[in-house]
PDB file of N, CA and C in Angstrom:
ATOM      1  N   UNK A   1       0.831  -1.201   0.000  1.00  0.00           N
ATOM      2  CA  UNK A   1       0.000   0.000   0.000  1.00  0.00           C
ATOM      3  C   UNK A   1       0.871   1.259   0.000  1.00  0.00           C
ATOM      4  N   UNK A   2       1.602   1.707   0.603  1.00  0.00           N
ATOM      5  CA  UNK A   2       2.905   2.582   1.083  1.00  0.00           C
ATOM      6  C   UNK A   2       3.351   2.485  -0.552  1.00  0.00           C
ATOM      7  N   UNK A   3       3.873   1.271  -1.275  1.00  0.00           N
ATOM      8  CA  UNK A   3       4.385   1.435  -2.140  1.00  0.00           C
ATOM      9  C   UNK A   3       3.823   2.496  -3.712  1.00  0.00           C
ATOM     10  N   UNK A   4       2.369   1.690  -3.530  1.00  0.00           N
ATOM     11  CA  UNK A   4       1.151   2.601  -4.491  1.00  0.00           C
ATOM     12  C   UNK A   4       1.212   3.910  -3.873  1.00  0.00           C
ATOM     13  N   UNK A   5       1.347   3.978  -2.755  1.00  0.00           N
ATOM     14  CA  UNK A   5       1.017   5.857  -2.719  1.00  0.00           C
ATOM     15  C   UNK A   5       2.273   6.393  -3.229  1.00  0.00           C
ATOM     16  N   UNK A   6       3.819   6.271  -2.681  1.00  0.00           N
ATOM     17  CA  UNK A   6       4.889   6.879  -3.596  1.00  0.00           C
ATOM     18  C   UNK A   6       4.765   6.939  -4.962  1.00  0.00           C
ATOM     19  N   UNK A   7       4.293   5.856  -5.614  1.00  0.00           N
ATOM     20  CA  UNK A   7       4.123   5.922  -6.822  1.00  0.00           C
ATOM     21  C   UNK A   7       3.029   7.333  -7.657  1.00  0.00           C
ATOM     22  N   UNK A   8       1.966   7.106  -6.883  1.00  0.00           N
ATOM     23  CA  UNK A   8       0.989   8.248  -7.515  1.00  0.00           C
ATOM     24  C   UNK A   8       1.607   9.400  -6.882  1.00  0.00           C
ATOM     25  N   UNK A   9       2.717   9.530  -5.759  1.00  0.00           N
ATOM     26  CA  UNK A   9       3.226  11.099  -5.938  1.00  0.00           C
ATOM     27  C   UNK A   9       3.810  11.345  -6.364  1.00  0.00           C
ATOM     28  N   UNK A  10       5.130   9.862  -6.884  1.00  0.00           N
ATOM     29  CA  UNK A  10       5.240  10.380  -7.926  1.00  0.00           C
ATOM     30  C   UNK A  10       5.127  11.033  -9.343  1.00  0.00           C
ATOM     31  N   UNK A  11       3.997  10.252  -9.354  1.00  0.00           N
ATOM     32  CA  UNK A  11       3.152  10.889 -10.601  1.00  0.00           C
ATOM     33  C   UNK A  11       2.753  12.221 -10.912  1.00  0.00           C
ATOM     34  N   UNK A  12       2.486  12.399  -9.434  1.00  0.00           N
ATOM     35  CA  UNK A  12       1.609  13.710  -9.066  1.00  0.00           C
ATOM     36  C   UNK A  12       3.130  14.803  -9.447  1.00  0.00           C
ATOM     37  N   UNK A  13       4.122  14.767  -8.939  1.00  0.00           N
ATOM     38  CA  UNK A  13       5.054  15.600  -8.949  1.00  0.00           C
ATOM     39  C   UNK A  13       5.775  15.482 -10.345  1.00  0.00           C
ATOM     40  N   UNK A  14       5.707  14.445 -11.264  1.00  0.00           N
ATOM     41  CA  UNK A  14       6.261  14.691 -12.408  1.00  0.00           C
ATOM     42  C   UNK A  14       4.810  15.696 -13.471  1.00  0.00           C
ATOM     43  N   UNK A  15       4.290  14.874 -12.819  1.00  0.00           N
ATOM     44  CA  UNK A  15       3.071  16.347 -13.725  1.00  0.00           C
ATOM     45  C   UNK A  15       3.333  17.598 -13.514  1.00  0.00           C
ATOM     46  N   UNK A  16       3.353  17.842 -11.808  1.00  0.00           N
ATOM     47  CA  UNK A  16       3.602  19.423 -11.918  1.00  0.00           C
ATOM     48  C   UNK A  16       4.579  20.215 -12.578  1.00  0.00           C
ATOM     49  N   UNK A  17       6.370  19.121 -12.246  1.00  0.00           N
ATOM     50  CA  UNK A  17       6.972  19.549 -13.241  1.00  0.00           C
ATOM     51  C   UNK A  17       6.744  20.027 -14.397  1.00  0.00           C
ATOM     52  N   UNK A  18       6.239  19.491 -15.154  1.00  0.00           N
ATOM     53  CA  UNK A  18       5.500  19.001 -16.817  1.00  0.00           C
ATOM     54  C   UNK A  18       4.916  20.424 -16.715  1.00  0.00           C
ATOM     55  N   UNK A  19       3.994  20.482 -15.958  1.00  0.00           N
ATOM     56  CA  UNK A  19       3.052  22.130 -16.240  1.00  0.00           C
ATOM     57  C   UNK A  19       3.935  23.482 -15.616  1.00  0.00           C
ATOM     58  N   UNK A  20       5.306  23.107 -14.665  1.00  0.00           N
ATOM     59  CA  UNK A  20       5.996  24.605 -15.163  1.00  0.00           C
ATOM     60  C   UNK A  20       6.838  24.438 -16.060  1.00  0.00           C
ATOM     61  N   UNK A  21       7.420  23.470 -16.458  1.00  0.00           N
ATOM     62  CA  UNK A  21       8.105  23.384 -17.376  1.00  0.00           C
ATOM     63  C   UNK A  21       8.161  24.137 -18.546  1.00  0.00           C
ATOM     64  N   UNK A  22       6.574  23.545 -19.245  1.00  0.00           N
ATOM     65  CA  UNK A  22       5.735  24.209 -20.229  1.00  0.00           C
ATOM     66  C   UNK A  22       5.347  25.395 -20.048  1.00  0.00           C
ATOM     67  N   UNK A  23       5.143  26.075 -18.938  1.00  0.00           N
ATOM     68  CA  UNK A  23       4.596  27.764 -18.487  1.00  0.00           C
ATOM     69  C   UNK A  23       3.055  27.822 -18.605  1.00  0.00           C
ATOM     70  N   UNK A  24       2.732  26.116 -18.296  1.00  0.00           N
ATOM     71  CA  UNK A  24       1.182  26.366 -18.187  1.00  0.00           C
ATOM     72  C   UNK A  24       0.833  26.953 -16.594  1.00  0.00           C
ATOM     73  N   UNK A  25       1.975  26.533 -16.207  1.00  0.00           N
ATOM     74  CA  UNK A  25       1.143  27.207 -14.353  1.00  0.00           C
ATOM     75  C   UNK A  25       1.172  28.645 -14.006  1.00  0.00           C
ATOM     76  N   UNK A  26       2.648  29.103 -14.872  1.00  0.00           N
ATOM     77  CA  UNK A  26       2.423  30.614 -14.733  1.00  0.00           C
ATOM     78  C   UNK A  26       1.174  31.474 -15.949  1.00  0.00           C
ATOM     79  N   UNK A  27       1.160  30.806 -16.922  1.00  0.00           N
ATOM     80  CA  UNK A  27       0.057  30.987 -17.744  1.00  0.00           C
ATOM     81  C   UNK A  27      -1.113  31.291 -16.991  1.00  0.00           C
ATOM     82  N   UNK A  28      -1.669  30.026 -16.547  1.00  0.00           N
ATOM     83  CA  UNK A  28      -2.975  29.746 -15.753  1.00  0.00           C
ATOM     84  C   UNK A  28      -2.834  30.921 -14.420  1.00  0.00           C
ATOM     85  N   UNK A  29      -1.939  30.887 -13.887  1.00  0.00           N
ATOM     86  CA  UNK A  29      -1.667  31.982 -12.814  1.00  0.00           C
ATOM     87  C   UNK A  29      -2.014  33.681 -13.235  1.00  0.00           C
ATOM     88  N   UNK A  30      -1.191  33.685 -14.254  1.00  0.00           N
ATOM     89  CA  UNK A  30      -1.341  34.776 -14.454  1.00  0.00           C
ATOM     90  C   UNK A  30      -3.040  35.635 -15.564  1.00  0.00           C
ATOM     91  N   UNK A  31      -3.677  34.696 -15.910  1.00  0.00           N
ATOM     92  CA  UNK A  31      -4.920  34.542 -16.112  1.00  0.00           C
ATOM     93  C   UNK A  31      -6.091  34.623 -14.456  1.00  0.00           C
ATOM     94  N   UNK A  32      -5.458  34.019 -13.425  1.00  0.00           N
ATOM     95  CA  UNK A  32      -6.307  33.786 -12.502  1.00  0.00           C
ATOM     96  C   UNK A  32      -6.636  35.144 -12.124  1.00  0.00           C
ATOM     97  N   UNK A  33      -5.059  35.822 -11.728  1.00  0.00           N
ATOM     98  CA  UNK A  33      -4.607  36.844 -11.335  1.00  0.00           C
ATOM     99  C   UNK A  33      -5.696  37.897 -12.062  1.00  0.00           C
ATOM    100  N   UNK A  34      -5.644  37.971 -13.186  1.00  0.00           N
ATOM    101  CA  UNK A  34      -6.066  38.789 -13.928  1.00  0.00           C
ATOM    102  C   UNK A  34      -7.835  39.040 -13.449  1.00  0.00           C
ATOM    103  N   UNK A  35      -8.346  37.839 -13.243  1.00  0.00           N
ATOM    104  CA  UNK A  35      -9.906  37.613 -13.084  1.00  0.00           C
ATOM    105  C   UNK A  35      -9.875  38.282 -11.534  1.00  0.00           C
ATOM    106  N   UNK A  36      -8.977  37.798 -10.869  1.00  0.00           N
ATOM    107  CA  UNK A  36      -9.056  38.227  -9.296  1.00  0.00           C
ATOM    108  C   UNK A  36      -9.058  39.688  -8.956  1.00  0.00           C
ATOM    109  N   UNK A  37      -8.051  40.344  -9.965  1.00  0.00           N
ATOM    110  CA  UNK A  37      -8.258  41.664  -9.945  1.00  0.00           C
ATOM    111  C   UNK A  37      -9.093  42.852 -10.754  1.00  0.00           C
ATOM    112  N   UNK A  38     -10.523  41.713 -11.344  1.00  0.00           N
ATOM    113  CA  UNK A  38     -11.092  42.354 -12.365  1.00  0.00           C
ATOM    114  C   UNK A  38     -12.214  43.564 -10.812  1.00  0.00           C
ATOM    115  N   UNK A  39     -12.342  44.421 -11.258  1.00  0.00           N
ATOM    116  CA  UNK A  39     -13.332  45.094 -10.304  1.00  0.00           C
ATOM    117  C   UNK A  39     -14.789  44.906 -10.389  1.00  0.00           C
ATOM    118  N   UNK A  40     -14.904  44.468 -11.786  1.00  0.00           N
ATOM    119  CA  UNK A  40     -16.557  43.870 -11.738  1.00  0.00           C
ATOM    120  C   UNK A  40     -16.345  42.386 -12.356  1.00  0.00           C
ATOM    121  N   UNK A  41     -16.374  41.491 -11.600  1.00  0.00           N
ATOM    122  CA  UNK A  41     -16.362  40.142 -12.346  1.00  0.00           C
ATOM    123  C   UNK A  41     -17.345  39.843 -13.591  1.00  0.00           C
ATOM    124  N   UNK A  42     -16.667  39.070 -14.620  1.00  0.00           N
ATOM    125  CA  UNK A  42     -17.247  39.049 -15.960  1.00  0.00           C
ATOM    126  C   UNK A  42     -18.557  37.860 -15.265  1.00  0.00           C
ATOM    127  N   UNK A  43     -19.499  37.863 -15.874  1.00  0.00           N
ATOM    128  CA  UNK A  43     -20.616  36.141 -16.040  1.00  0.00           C
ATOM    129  C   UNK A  43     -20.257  35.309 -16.033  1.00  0.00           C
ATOM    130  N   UNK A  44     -19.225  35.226 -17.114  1.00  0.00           N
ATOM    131  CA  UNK A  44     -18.455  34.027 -17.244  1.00  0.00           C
ATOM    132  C   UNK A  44     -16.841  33.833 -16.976  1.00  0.00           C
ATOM    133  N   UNK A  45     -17.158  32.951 -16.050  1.00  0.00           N
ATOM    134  CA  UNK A  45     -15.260  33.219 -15.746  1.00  0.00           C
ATOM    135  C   UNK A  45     -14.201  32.286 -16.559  1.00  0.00           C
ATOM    136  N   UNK A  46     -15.131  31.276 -17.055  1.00  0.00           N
ATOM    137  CA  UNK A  46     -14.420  30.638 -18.251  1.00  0.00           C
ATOM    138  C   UNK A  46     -14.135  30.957 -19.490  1.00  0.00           C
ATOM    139  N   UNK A  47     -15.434  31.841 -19.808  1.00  0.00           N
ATOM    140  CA  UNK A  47     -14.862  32.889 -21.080  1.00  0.00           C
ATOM    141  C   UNK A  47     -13.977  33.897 -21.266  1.00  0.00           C
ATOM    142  N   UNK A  48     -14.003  34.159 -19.619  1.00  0.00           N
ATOM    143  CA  UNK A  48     -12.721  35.433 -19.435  1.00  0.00           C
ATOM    144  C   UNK A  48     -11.182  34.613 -19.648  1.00  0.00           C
ATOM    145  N   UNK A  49     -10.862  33.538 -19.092  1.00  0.00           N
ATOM    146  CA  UNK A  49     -10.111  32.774 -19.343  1.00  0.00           C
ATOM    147  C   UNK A  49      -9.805  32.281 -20.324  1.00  0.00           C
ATOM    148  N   UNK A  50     -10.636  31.756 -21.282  1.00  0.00           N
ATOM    149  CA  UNK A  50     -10.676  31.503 -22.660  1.00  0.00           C
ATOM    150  C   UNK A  50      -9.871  32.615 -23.430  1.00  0.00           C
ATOM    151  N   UNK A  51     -10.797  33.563 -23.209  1.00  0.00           N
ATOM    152  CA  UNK A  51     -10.295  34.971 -23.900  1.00  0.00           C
ATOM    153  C   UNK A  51      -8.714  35.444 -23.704  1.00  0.00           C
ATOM    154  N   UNK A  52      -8.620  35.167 -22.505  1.00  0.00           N
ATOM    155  CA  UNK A  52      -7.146  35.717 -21.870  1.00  0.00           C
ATOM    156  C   UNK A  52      -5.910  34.867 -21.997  1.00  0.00           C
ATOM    157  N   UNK A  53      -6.500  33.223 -22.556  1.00  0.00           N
ATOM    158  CA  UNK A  53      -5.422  32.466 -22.541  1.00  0.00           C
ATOM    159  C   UNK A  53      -5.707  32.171 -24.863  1.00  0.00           C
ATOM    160  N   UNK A  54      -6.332  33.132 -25.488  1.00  0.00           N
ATOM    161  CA  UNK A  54      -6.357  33.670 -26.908  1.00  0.00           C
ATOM    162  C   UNK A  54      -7.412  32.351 -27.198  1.00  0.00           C
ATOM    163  N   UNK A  55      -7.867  31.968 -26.421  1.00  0.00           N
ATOM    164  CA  UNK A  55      -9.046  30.518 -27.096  1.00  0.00           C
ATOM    165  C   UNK A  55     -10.372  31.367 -27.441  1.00  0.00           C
ATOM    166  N   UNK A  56     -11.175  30.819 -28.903  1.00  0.00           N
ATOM    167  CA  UNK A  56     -11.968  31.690 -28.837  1.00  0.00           C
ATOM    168  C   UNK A  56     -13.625  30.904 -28.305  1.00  0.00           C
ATOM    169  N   UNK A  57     -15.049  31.785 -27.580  1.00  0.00           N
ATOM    170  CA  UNK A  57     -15.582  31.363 -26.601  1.00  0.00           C
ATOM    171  C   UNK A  57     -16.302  30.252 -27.814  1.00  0.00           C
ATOM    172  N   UNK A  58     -17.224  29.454 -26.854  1.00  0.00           N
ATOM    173  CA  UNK A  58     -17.852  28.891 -27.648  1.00  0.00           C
ATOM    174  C   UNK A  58     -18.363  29.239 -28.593  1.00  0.00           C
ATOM    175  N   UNK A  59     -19.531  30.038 -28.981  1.00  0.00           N
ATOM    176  CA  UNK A  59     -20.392  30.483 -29.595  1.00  0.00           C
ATOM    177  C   UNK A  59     -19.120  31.300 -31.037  1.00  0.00           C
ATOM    178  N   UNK A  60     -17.896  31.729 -30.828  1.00  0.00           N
ATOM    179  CA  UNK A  60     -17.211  32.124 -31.880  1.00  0.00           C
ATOM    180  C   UNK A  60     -16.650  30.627 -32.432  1.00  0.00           C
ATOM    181  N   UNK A  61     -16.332  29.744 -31.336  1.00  0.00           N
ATOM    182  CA  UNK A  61     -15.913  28.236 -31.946  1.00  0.00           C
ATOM    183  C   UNK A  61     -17.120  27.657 -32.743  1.00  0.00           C
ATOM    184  N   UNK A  62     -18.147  27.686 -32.819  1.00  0.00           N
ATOM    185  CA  UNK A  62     -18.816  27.310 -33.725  1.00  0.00           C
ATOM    186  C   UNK A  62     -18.865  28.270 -34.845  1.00  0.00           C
ATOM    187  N   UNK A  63     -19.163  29.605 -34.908  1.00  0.00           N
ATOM    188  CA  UNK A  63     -19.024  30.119 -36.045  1.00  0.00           C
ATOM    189  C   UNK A  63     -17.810  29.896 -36.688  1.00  0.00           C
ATOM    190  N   UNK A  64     -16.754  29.741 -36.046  1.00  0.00           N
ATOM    191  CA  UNK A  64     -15.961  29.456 -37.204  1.00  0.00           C
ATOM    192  C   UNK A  64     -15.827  27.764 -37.561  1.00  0.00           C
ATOM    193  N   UNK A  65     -16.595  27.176 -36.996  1.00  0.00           N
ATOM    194  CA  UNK A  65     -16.887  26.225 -37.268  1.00  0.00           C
ATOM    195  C   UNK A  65     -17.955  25.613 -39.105  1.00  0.00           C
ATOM    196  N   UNK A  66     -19.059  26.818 -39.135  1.00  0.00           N
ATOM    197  CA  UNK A  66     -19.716  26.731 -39.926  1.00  0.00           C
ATOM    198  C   UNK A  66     -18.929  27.296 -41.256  1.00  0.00           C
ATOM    199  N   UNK A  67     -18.183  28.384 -40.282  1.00  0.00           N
ATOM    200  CA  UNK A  67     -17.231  29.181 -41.610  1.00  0.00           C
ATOM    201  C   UNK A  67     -16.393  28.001 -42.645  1.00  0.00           C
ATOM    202  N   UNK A  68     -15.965  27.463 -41.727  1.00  0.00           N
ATOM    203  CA  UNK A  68     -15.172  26.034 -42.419  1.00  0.00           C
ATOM    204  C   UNK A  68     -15.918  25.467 -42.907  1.00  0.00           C
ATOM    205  N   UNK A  69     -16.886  24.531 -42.446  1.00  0.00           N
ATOM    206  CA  UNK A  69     -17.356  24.072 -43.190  1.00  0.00           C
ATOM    207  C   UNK A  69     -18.298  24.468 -44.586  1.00  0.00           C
ATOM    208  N   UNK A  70     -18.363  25.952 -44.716  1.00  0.00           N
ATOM    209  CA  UNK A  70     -18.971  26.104 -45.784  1.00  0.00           C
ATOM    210  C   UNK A  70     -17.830  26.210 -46.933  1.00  0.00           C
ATOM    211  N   UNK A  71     -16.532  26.937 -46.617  1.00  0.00           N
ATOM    212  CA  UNK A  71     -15.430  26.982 -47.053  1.00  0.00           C
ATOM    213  C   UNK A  71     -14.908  25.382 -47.739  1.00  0.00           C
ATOM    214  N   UNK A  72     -15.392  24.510 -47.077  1.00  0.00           N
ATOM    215  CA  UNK A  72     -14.463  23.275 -47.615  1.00  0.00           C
ATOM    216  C   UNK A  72     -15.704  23.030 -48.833  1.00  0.00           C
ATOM    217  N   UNK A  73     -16.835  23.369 -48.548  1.00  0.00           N
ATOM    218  CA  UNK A  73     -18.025  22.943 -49.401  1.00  0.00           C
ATOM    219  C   UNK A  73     -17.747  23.856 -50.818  1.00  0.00           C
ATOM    220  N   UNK A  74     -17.501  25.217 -50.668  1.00  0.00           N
ATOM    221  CA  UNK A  74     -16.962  25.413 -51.655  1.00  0.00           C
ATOM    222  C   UNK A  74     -15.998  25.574 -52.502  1.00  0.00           C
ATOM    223  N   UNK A  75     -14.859  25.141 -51.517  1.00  0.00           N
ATOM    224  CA  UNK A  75     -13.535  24.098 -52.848  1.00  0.00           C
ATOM    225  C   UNK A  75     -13.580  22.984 -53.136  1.00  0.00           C
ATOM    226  N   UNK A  76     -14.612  21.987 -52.747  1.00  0.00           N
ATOM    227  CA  UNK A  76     -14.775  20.881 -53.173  1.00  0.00           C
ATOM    228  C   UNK A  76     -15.595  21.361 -54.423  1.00  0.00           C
ATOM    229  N   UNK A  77     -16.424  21.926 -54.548  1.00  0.00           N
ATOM    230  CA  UNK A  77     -17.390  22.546 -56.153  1.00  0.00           C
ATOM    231  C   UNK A  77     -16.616  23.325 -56.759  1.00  0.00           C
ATOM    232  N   UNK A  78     -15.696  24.230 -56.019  1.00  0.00           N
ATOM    233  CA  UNK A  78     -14.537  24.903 -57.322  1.00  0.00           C
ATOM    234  C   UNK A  78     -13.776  23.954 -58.045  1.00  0.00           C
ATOM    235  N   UNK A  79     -13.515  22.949 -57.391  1.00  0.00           N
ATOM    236  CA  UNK A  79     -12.241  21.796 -57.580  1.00  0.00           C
ATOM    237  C   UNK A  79     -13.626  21.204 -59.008  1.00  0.00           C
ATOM    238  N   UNK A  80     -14.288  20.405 -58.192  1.00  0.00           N
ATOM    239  CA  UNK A  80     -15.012  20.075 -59.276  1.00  0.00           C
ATOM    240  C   UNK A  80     -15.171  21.258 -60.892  1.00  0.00           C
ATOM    241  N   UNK A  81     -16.071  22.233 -60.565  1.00  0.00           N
ATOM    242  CA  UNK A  81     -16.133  22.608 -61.897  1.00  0.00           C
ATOM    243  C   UNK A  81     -14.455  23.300 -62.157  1.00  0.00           C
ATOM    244  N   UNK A  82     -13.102  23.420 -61.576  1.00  0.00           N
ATOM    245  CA  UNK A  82     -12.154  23.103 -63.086  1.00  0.00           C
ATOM    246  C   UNK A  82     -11.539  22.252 -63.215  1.00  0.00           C
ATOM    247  N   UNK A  83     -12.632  20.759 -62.815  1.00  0.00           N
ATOM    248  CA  UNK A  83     -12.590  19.454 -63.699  1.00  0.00           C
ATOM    249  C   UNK A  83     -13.537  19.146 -64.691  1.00  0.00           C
ATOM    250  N   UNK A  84     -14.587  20.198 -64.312  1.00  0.00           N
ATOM    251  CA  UNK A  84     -15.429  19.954 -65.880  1.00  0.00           C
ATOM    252  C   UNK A  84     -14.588  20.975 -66.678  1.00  0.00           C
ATOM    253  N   UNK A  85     -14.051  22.474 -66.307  1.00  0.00           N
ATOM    254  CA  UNK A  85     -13.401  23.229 -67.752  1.00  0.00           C
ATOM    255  C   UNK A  85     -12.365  22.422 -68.239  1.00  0.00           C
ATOM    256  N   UNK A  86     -11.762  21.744 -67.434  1.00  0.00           N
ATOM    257  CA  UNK A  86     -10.581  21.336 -68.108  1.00  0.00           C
ATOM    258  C   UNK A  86     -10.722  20.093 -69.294  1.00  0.00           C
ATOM    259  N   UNK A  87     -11.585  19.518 -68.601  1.00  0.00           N
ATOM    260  CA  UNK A  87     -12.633  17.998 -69.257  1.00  0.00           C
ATOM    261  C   UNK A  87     -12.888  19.036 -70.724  1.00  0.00           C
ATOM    262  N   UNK A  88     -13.779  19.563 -70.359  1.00  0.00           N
ATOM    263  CA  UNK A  88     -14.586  20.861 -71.792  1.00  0.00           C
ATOM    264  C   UNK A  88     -13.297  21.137 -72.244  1.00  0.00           C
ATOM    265  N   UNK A  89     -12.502  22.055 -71.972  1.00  0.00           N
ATOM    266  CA  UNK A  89     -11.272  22.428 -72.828  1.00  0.00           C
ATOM    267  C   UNK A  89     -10.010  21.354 -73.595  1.00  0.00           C
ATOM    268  N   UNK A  90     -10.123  20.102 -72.851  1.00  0.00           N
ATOM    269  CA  UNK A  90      -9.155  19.318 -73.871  1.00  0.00           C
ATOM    270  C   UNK A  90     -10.554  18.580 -74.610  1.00  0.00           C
ATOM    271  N   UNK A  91     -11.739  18.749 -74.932  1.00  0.00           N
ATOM    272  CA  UNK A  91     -12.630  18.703 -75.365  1.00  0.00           C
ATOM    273  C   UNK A  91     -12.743  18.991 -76.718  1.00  0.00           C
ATOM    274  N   UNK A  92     -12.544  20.238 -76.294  1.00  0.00           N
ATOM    275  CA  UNK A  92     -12.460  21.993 -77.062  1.00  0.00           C
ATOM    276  C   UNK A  92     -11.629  21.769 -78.519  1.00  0.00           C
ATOM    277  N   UNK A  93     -10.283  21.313 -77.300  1.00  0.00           N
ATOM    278  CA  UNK A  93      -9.024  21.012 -78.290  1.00  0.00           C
ATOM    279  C   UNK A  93      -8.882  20.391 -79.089  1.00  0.00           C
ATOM    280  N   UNK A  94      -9.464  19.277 -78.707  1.00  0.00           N
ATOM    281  CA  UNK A  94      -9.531  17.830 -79.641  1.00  0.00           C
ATOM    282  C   UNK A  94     -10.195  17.792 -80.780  1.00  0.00           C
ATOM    283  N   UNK A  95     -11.247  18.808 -80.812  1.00  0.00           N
ATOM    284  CA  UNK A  95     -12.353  18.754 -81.677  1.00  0.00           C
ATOM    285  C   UNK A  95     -11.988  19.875 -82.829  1.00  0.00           C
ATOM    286  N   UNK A  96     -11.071  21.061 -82.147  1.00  0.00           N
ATOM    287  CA  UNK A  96     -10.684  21.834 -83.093  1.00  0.00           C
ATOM    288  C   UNK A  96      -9.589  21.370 -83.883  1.00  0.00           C
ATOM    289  N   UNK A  97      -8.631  20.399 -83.129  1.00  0.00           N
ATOM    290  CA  UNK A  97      -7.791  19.961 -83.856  1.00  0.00           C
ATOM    291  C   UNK A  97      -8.311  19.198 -85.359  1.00  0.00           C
ATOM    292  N   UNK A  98      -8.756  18.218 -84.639  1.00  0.00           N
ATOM    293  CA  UNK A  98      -9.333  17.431 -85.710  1.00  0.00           C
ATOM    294  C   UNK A  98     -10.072  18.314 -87.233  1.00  0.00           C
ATOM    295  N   UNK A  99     -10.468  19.344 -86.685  1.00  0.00           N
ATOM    296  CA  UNK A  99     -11.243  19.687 -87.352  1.00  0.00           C
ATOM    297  C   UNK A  99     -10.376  21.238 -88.798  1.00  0.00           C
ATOM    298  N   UNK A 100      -9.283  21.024 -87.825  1.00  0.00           N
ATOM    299  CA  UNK A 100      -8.170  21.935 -88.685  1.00  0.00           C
ATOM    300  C   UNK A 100      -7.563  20.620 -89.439  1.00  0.00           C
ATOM    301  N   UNK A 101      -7.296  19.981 -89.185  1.00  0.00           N
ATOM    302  CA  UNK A 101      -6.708  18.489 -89.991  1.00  0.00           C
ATOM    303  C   UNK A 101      -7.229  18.184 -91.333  1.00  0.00           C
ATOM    304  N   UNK A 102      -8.697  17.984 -91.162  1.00  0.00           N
ATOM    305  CA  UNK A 102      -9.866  18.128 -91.896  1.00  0.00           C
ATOM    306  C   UNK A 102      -9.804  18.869 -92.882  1.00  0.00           C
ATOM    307  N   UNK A 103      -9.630  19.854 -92.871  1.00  0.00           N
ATOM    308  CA  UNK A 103      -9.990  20.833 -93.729  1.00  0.00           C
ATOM    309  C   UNK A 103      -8.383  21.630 -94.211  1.00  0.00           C
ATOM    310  N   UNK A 104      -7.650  21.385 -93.435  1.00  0.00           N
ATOM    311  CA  UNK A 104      -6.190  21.851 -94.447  1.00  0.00           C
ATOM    312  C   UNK A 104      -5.905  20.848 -95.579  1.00  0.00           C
ATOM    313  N   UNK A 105      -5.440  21.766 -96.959  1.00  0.00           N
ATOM    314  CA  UNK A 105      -5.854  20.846 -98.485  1.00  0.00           C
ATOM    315  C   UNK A 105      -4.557  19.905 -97.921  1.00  0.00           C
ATOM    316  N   UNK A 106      -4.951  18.812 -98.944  1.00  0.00           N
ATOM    317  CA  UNK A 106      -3.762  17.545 -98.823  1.00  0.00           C
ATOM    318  C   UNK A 106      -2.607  18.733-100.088  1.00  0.00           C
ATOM    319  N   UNK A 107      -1.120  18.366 -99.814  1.00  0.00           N
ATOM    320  CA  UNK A 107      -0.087  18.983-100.123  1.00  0.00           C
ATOM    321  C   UNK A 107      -0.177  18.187-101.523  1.00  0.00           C
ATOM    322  N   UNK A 108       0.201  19.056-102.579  1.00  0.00           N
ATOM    323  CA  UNK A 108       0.256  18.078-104.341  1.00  0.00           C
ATOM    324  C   UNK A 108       1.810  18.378-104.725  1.00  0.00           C
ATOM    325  N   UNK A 109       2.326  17.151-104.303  1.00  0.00           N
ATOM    326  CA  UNK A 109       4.154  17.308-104.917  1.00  0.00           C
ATOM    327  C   UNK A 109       4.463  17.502-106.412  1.00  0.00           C
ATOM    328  N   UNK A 110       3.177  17.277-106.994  1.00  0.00           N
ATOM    329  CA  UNK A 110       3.363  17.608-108.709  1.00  0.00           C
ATOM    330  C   UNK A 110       3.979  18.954-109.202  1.00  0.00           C
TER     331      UNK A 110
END
């Protein structure tokens, strides 16, 4: 039993490392800080956080959510139609070629 608990502190203490390491604790700190010294607290204290650590709130995460997805909807239909011009234009080509072939006189070596 003794042995399992060293173990999860250790755990516990290589995490914390891990989060100053990274500058998530002074991050998060200095975000807290910020809320603690707001003079009128915001509604939301997760959005203030959000905001302060550059995440954007929900309601902007979905709009740009829809933004994308309308965005991918329309390069998948741009992509498509210049695979029909291009389809149409060696189309184009083929048909004019042929059709200059056609009609230039045969050469008379006489």
């Amino acid at each position: 039993m003794m042995r399992y608990k060293e173990e999860k502190e250790a755990k516990k203490e290589a995490f914390r490392k891990y989060l100053e390491s990274s500058g998530a604790v002074d991050a998060l700190t200095k975000v807290l800080v910020a809320l603690y010294e707001q003079n009128e607290k915001p509604s939301s204290a997760l959005e203030f956080i959000q905001q302060k650590l550059s995440c954007p709130s929900i309601s902007e995460y979905e709009k740009l959510q829809a933004q994308f997805s309308d965005l991918q909807i329309k390069y998948h239909n741009t992509c498509k139609e210049l695979e029909e011009i291009k389809s149409s234009n060696a189309l184009a080509m083929t048909s004019t070629k042929e059709t200059t072939e056609s009609e230039s006189p045969a050469k008379d070596n006489s």
